[in-house]
Protein backbone atom coordinates (compact mmCIF):
# COMPACT_ATOMS: atom_id res chain seq x y z
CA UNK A 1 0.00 0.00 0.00
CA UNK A 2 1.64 3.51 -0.74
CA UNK A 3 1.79 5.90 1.63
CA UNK A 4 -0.64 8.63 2.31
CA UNK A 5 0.51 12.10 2.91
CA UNK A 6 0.10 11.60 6.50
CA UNK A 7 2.74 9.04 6.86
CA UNK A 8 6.03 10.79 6.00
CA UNK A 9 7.23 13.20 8.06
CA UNK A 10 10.24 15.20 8.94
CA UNK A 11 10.50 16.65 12.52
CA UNK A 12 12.35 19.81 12.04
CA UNK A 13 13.31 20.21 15.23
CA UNK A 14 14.93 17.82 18.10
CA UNK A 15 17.88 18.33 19.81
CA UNK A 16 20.86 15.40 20.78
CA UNK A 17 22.92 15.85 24.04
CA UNK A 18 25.46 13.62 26.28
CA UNK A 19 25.99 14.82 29.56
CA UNK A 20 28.80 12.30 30.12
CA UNK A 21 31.11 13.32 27.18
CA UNK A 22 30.23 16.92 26.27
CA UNK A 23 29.71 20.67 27.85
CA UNK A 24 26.07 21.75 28.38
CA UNK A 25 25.77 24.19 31.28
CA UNK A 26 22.44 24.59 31.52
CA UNK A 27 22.17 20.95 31.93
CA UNK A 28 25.10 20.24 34.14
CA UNK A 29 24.75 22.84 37.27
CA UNK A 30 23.73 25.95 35.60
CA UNK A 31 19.81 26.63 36.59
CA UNK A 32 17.75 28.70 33.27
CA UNK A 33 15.95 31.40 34.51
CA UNK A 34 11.95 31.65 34.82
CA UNK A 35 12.44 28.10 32.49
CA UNK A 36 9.07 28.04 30.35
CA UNK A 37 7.87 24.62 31.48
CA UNK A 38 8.89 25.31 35.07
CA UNK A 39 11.40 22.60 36.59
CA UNK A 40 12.96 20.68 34.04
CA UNK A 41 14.94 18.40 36.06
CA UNK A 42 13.81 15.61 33.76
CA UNK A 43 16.07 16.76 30.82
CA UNK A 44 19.92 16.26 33.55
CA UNK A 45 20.44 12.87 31.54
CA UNK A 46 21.56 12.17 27.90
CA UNK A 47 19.64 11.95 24.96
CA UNK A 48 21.36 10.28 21.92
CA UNK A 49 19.84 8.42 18.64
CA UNK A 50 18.77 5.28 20.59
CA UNK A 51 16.79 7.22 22.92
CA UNK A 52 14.92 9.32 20.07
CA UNK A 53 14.03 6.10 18.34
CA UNK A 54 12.95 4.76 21.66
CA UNK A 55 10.19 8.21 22.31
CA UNK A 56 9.68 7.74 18.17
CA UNK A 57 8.82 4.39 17.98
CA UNK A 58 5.42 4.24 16.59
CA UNK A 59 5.91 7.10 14.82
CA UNK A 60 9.18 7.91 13.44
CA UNK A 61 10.37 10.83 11.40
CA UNK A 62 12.38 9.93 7.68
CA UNK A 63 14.68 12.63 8.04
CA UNK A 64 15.37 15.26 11.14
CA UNK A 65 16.89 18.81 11.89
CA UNK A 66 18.78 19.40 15.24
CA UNK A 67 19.09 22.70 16.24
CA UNK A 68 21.82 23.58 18.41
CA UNK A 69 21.71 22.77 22.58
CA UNK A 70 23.62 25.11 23.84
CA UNK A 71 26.69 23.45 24.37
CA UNK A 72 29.46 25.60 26.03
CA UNK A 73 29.53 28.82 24.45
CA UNK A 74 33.52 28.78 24.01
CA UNK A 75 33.19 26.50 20.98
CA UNK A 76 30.08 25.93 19.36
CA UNK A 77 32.15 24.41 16.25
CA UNK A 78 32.86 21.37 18.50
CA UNK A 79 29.00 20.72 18.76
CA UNK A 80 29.13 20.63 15.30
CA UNK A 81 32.01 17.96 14.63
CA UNK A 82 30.02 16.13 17.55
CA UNK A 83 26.66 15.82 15.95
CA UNK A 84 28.69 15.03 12.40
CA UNK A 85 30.05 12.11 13.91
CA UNK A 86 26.81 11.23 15.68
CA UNK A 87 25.13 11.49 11.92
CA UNK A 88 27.46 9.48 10.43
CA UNK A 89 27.15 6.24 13.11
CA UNK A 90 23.18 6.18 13.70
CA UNK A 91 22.24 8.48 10.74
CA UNK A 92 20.73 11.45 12.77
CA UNK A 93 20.11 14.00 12.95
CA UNK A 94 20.15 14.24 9.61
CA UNK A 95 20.90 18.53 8.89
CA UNK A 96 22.13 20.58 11.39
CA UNK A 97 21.53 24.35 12.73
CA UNK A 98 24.67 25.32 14.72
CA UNK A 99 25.74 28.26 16.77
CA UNK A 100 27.22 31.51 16.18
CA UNK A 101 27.31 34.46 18.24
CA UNK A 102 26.23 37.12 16.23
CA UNK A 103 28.00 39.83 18.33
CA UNK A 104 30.97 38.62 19.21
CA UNK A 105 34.41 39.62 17.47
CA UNK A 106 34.88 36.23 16.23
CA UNK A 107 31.59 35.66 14.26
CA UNK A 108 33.01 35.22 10.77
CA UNK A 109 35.08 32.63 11.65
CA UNK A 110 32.81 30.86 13.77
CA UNK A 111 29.99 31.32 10.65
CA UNK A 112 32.92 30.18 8.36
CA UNK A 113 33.98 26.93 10.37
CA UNK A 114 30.42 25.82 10.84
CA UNK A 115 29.28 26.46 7.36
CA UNK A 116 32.94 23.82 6.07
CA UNK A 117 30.11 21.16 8.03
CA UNK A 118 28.23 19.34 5.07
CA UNK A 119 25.33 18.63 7.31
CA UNK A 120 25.09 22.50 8.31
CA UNK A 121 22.48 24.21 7.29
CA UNK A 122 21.97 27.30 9.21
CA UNK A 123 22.65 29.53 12.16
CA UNK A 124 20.38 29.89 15.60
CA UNK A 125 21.57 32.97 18.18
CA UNK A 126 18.89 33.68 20.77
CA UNK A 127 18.92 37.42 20.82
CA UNK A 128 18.06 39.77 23.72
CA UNK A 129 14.50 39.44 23.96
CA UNK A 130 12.15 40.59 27.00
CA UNK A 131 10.71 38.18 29.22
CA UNK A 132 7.13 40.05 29.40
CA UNK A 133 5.15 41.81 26.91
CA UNK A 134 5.78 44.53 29.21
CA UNK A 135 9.16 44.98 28.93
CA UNK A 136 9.53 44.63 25.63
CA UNK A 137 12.02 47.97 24.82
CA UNK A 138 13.65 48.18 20.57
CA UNK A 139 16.72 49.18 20.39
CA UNK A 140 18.53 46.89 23.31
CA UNK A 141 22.54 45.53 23.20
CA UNK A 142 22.12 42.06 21.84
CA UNK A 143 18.44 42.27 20.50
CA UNK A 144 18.22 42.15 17.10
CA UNK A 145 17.88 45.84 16.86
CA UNK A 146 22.02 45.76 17.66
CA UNK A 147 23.91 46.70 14.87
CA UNK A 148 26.72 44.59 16.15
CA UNK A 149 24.15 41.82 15.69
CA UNK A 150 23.23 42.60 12.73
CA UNK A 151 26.67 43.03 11.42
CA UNK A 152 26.83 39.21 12.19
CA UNK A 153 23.27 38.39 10.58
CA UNK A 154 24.42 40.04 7.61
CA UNK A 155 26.98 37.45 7.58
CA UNK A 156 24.81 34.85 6.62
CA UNK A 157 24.18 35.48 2.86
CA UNK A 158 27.77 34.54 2.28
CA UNK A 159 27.66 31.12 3.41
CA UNK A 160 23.84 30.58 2.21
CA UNK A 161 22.61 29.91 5.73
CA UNK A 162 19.35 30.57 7.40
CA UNK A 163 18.76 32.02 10.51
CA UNK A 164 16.87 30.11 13.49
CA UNK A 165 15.27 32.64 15.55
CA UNK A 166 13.40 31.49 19.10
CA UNK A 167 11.73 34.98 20.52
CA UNK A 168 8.28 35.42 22.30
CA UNK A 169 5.60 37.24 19.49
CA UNK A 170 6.22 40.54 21.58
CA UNK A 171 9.82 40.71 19.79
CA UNK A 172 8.80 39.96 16.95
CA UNK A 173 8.74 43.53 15.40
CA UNK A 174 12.13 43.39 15.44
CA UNK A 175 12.48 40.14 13.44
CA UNK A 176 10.17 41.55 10.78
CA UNK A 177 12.33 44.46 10.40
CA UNK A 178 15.36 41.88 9.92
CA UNK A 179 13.90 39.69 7.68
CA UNK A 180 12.77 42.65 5.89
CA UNK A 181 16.39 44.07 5.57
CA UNK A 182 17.91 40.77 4.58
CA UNK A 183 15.67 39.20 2.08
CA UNK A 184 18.06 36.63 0.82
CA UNK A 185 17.75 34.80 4.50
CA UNK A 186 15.06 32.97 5.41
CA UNK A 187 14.58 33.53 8.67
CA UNK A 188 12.26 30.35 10.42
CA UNK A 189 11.07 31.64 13.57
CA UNK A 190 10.88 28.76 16.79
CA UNK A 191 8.00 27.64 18.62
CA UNK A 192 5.20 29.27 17.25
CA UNK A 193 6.16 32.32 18.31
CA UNK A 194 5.58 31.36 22.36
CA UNK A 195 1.90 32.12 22.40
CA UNK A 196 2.22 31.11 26.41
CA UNK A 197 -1.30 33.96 26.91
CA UNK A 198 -3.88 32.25 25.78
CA UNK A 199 -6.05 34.87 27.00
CA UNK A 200 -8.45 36.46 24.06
CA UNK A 201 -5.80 39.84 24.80
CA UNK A 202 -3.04 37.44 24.70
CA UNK A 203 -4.02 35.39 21.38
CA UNK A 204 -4.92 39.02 19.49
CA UNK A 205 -1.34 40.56 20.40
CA UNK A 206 -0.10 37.03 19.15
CA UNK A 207 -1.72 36.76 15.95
CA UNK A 208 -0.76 40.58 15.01
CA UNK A 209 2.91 39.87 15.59
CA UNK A 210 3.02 36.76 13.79
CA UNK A 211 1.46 38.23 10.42
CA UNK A 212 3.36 41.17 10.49
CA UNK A 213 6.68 38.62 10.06
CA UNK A 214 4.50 36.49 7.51
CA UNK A 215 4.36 39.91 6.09
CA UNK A 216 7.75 39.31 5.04
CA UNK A 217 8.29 36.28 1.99
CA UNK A 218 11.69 34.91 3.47
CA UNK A 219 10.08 33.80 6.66
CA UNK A 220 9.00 30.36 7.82
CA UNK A 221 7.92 29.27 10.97
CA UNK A 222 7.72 26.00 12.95
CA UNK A 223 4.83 24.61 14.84
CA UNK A 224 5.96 23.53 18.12
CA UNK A 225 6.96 24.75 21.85
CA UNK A 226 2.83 25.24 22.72
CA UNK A 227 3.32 23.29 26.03
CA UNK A 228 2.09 25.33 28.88
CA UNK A 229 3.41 25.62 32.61
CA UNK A 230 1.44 23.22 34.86
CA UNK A 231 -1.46 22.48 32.01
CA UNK A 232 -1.47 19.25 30.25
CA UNK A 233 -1.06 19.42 26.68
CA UNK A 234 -4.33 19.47 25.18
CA UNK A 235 -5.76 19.53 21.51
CA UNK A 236 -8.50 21.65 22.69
CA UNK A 237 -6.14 24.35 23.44
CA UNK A 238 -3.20 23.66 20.78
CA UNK A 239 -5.18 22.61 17.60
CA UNK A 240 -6.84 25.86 17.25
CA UNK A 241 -3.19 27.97 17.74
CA UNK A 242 -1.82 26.05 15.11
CA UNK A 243 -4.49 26.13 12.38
CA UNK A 244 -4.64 30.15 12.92
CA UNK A 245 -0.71 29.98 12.69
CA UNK A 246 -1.12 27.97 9.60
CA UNK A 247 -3.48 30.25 8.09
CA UNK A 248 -1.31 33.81 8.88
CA UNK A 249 2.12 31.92 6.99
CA UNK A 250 0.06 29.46 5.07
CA UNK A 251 0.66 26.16 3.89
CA UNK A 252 3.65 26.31 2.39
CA UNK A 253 5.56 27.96 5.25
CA UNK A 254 4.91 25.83 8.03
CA UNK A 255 6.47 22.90 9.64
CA UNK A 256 5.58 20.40 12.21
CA UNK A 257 8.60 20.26 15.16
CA UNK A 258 9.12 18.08 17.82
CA UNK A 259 11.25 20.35 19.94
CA UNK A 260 12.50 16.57 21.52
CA UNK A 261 13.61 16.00 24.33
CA UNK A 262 12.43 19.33 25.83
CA UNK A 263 8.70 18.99 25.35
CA UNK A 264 8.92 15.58 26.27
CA UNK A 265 8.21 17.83 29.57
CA UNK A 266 4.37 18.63 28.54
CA UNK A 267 3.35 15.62 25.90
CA UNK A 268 5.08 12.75 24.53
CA UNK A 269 5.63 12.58 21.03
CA UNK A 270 2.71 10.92 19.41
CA UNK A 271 0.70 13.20 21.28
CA UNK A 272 2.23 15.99 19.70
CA UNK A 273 2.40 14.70 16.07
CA UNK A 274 -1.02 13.81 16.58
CA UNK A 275 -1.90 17.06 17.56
CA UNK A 276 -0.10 18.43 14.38
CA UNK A 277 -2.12 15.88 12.32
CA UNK A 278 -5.62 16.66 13.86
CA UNK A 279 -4.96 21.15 13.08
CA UNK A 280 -3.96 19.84 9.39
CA UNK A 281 -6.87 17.12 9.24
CA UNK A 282 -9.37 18.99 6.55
CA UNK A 283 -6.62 20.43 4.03
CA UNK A 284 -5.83 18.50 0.97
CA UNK A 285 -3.71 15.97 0.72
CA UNK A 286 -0.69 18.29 -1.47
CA UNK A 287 -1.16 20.69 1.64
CA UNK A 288 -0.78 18.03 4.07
CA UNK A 289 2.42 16.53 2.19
CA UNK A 290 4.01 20.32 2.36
CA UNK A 291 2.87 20.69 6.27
CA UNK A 292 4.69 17.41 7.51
CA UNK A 293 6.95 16.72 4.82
CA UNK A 294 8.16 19.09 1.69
CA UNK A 295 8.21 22.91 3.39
CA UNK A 296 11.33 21.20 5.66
CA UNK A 297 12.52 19.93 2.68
CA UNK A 298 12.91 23.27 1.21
CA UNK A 299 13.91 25.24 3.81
CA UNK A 300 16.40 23.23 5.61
CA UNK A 301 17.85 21.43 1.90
CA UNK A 302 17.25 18.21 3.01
CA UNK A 303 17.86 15.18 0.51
C-alpha cells in the first residue's frame, strides 16, 4: 500500500545531548531562569539516537533537523564535529543548525567553520529578547535591533545559511524588520512564536505579531513549543493555535517540530504529532504533504 501524505514526516526540530562526554551548562549545574515549562529536572540525563528512536517508535520521522543545545559557548564548532560524527554512526540527525554568536568579534570565523560542516544548514543565536510583553524595549545591546548583531546576521548570505530565531511574538517587530532588511535569508522563527497567553488579549497581540513577520516572503515558521506551565497538553487548546498559525504563513511555510527531548516535559511525542495531524486534518492531501513533509525539505535542503 503507498503511503498517504500523513505518513512521512520530517521533525524539524529535536535536539541530541550527552551529559557524560560533552559541555552543556544549563544541563550540568547551571539553573535557566523563569524556564518556560517550570522545573525541568527531567532533561539532567543524555539523549542520543537510541533514545529518540525509543520516544519515536510508533511514529518515526524519515529525516530530522537538530538545532543547536547550547553546548558551552567557548566552541560551538565542536557541537558541530560532535553531531557530524553522531550522523554518520546512527544516521541522525540528519541537517544541522549550529551556533554563532552574532555579536561577538569572532563571528566570521565561527559562521565560516560551521558552514565547512556538510550537514550545516543554518545559524540559531537567541537574541536579547524581554521576558514580558511589558518589557519589551527596541533598540537593546544584543536584541536584534544591535547593529553589532546585525553586522553578524548580515553574515549569513555569504555562506547561504538561514537564521533560526526562538523569541516570544512581543519581539517579533524586530524580526520583521530583519527579515525585511535581509531578504536573501530565510529567517524560520521557533515555537510558534511562544503564544504562552492564551487569554483572548493574549491570542490578538499574538496573531498581530506573527502576520506582520508572515508579512515578510523569506520567513517560515515552525509549529511547536505550545506546552504550557502546569497544564497538560491538550488539543483543545493547541489545535486551534496552530491552524490560525497555519493560516497567517500558510501552507507552504509551516512545519511540524518536535522540539524533543524538551517537550517531552508537557506531551510525549505521538501526542504531539497527533496534535499536528488533527490542526492539518481537513486540508488536501498536497497541503498536508508540504505541512509534515516538503516545506522542511525546502527550507532546511534536506535530501
Amino acid at each position: 500500500m503507498d503511503p498517504t501524505p500523513d505518513d512521512v514526516f520530517i521533525d524539524a526540530h529535536q535536539h541530541f545531548w550527552d551529559l557524560e562526554a560533552n559541555p552543556y551548562p544549563w544541563l550540568q549545574g547551571e539553573t535557566v531562569p523563569a524556564f518556560r515549562y517550570g522545573d525541568y529536572s527531567a532533561l539532567r540525563r543524555s539523549y542520543l539516537p537510541a533514545d529518540f528512536e525509543r520516544d519515536t517508535h510508533r511514529h518515526s520521522p524519515v529525516a530530522t533537523v537538530h538545532i543547536e543545545a547550547e553546548w558551552d559557548r567557548i566552541d560551538p564548532v565542536a557541537e558541530t564535529r560532535w553531531l557530524t560524527r553522531l550522523a554518520q554512526t546512527h544516521g541522525r540527525p540528519s541537517v544541522i543548525v549550529a551556533h554563532a554568536a552574532l555579536d561577538r568579534g569572532d563571528v566570521e570565523e565561527v559562521l565560516a567553520a560551521q558552514a565547512a560542516f556538510a550537514l550545516v544548514r543554518g545559524i540559531r543565536h537567541k537574541p536579547v529578547t524581554a521576558a514580558a510583553q511589558s518589557d519589551a524595549r527596541r533598540g537593546l545591546a544584543g536584541s536584534m535591533d544591535d547593529p553589532r548583531w546585525r553586522s553578524g546576521y548580515a553574515l549569513l548570505q555569504r555562506h547561504g545559511l538561514s537564521f533560526d530565531l526562538q523569541a516570544p511574538w512581543w519581539n517579533l517587530d524586530q524580526a520583521a524588520d530583519l527579515a525585511r532588511d535581509f531578504p536573501r535569508t530565510t529567517l524560520i522563527l521557533n515555537h510558534t512564536g511562544l503564544p504562552a497567553d492564551r487569554s483572548v488579549a493574549g491570542l490578538r497581540g499574538w496573531r498581530a505579531a506573527m502576520e506582520s513577520l508572515a508579512a515578510q516572503p523569506n520567513t517560515a515558521v515552525k509549529i511547536s513549543g505550545l506546552g504550557r506551565l502546569a497544564k497538560p497538553w491538550a488539543q483543545a487548546d493547541n489545535v486551534p493555535v496552530m491552524r490560525d498559525a497555519i493560516a497567517i504563513f500558510g501552507p507552504s511555510r509551516c512545519m511540524f517540530a518536535s522540539n524533543f527531548p524538551v517537550d517531552s516535559l508537557v506531551a510525549d511525542y505521538t501526542t504531539l504529532l497527533e496534535g499536528f495531524k488533527a490542526a492539518i486534518a481537513q486540508r488536501p492531501d498536497a497541503e498536508r504533504r508540504a505541512l509534515l513533509h516538503d516545506n522542511a525539505v525546502r527550507c532546511y535542503r534536506i535530501g
